[in-house]
N, C-alpha and C. Protein backbone atom coordinates (compact mmCIF):
# COMPACT_ATOMS: atom_id res chain seq x y z
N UNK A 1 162.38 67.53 81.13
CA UNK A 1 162.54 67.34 79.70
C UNK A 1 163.28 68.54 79.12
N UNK A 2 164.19 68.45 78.60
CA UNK A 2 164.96 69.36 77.71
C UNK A 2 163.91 69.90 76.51
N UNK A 3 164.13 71.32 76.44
CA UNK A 3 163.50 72.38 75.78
C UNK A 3 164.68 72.50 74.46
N UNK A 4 165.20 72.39 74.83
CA UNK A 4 166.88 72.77 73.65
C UNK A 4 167.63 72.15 72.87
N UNK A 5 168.49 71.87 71.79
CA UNK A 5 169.09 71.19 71.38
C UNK A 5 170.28 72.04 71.11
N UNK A 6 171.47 71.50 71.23
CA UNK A 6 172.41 71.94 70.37
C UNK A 6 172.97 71.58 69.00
N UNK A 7 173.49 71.99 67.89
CA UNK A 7 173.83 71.90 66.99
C UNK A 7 175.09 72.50 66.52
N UNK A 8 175.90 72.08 66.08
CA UNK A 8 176.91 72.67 64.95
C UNK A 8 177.02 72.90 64.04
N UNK A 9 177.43 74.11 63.20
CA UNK A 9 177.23 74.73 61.73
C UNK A 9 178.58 74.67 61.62
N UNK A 10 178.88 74.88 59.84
CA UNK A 10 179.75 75.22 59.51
C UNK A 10 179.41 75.92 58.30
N UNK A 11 180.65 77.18 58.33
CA UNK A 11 180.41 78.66 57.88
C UNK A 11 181.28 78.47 56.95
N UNK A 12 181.30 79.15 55.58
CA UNK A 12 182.43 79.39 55.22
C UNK A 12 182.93 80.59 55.79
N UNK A 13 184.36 80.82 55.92
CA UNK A 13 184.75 81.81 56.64
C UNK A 13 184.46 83.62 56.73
N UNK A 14 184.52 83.58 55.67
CA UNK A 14 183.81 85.17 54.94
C UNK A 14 182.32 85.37 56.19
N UNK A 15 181.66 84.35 55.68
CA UNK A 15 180.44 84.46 56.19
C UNK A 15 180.35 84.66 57.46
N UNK A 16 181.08 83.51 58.56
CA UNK A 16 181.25 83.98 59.47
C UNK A 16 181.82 84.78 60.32
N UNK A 17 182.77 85.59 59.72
CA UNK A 17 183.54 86.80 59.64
C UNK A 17 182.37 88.02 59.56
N UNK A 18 181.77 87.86 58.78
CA UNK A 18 180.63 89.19 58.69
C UNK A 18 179.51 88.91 59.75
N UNK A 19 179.45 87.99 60.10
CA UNK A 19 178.09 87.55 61.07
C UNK A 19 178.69 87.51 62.38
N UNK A 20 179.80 87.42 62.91
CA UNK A 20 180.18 87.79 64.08
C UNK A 20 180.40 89.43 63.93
N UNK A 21 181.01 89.90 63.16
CA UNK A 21 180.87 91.67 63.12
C UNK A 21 180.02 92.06 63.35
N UNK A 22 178.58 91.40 62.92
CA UNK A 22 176.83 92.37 63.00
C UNK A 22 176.61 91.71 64.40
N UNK A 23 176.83 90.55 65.15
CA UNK A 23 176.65 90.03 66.34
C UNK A 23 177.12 90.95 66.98
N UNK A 24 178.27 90.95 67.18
CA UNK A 24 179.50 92.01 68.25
C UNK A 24 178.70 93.22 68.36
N UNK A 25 178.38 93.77 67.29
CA UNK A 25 177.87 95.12 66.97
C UNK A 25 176.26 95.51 67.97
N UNK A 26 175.69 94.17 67.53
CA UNK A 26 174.77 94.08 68.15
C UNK A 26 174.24 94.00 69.62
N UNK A 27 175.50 93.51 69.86
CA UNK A 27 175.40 92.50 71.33
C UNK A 27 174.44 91.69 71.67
N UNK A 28 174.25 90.70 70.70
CA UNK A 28 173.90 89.21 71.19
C UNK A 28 174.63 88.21 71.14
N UNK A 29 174.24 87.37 71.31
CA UNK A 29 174.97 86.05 71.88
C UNK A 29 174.40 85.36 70.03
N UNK A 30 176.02 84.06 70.19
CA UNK A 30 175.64 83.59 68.75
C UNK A 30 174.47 82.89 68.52
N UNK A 31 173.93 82.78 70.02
CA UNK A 31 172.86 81.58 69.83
C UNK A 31 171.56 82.26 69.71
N UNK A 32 171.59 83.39 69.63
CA UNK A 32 170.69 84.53 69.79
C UNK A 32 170.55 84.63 68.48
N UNK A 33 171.47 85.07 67.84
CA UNK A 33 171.27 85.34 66.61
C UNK A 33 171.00 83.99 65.31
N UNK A 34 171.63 83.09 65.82
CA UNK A 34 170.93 81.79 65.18
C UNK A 34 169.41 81.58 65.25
N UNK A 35 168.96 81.50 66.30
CA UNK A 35 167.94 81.33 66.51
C UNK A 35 166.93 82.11 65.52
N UNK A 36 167.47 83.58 65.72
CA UNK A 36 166.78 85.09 65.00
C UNK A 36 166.56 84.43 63.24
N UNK A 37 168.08 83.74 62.74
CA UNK A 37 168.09 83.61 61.20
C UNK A 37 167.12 82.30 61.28
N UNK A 38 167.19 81.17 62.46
CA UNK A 38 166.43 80.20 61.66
C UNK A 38 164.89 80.43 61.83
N UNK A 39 164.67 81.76 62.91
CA UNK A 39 162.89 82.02 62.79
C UNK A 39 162.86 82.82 61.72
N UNK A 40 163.36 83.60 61.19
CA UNK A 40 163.45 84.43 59.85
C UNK A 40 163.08 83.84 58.56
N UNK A 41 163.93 82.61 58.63
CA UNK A 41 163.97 81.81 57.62
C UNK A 41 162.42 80.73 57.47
N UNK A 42 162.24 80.01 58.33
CA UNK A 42 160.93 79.97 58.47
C UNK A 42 159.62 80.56 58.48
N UNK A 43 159.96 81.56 59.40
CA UNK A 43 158.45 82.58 58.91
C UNK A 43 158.72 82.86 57.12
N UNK A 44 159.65 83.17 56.61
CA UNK A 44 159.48 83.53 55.01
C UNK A 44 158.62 82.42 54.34
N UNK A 45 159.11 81.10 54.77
CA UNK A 45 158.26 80.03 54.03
C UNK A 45 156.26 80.32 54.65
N UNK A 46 156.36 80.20 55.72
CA UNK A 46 155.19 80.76 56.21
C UNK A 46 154.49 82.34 55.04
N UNK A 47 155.41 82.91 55.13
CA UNK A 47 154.85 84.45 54.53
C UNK A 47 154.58 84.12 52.69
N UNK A 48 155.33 83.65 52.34
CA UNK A 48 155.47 82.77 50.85
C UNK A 48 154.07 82.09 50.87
N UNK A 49 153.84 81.14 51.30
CA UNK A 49 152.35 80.48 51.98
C UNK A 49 151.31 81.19 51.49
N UNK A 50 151.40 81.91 52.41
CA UNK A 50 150.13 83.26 52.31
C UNK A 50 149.63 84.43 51.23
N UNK A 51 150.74 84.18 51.06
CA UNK A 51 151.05 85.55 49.45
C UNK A 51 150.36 84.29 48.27
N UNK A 52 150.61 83.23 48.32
CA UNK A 52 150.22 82.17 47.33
C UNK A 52 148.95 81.88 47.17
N UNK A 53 148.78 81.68 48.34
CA UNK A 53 147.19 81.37 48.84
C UNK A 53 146.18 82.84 48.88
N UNK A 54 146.79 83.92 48.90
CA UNK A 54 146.02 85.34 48.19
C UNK A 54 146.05 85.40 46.91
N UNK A 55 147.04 85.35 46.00
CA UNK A 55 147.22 84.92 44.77
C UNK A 55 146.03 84.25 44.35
N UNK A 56 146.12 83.01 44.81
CA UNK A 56 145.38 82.47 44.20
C UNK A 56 143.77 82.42 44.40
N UNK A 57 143.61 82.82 45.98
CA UNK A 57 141.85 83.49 45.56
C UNK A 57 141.72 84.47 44.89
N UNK A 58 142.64 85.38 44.15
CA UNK A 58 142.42 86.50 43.40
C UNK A 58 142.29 85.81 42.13
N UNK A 59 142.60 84.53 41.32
CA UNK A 59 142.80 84.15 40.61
C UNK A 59 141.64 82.95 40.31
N UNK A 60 140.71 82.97 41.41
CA UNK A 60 140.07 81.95 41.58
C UNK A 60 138.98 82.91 41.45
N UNK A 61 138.36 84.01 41.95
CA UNK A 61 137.32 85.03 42.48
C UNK A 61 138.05 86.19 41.98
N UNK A 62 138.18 86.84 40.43
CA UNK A 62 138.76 88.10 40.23
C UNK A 62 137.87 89.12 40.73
N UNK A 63 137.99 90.78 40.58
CA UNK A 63 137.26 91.75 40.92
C UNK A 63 136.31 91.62 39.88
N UNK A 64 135.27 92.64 39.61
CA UNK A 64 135.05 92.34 38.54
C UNK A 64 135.03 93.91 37.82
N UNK A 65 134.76 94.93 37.02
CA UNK A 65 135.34 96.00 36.18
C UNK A 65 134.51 97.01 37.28
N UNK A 66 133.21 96.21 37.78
CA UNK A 66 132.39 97.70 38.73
C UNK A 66 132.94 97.75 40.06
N UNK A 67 133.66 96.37 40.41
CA UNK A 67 134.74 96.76 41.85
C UNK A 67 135.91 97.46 41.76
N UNK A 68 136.28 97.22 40.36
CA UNK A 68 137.40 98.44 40.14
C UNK A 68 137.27 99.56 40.06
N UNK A 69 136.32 100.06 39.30
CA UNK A 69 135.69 101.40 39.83
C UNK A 69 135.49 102.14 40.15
N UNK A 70 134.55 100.77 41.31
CA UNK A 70 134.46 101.54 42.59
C UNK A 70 135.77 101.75 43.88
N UNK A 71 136.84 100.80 43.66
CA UNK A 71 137.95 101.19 44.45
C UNK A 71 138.97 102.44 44.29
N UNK A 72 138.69 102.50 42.58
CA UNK A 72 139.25 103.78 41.71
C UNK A 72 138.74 105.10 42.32
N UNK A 73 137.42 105.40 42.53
CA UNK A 73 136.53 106.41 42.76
C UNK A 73 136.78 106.69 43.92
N UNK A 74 137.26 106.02 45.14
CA UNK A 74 137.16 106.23 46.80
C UNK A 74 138.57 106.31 47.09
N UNK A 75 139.63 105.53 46.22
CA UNK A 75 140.88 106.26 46.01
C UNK A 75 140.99 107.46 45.95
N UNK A 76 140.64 107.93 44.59
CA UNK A 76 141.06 109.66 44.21
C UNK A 76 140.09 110.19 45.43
N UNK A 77 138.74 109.88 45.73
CA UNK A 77 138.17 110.71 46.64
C UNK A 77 139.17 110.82 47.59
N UNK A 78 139.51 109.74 48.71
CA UNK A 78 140.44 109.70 49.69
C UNK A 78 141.58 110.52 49.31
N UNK A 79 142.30 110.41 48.41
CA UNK A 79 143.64 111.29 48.09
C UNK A 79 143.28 112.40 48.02
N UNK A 80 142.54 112.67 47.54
CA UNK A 80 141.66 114.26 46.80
C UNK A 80 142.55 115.22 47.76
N UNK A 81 142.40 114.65 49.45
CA UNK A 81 142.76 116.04 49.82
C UNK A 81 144.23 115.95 50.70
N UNK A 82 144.90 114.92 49.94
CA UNK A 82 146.47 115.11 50.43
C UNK A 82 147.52 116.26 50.20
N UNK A 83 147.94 116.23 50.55
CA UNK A 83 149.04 117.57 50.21
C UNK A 83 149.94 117.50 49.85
N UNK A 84 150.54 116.72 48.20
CA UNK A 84 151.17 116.18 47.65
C UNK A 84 152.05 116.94 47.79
């Protein structure tokens, strides 16, 4: 069973002019680097996801003024002894 597919894009030229320069540069193969933009591009929707879904238990379950506080208080403690 085939693992692979092939596909054809079309670039406007600019674009693919600059994306073979960072390829070359790189030394990968174009299919290498396709691959790289369309997992890139996907994990963002994935990462988008997650940021939403934190959002919104923060929005669902806020802190409340004595968890702030107390995160305030163990902050400056913790910093207290950086060496700004």
């Amino acid at each position: 069973m085939q693992t692979t597919v092939k596909v054809a894009v079309s670039l406007p030229r600019e674009q693919f002019r600059l994306a073979e320069k960072r390829r070359r540069a790189l030394r990968v193969s174009r299919s290498a680097m396709v691959r790289e933009a369309i997992h890139q591009w996907l994990k963002s929707f994935e990462e988008e996801r997650a940021i939403r879904q934190y959002i919104d238990g923060y929005r669902r379950h806020p802190q409340s003024p004595q968890e702030v506080d107390a995160m305030e208080r163990a902050a400056a403690e913790a910093l207290r002894h950086e060496a700004w």
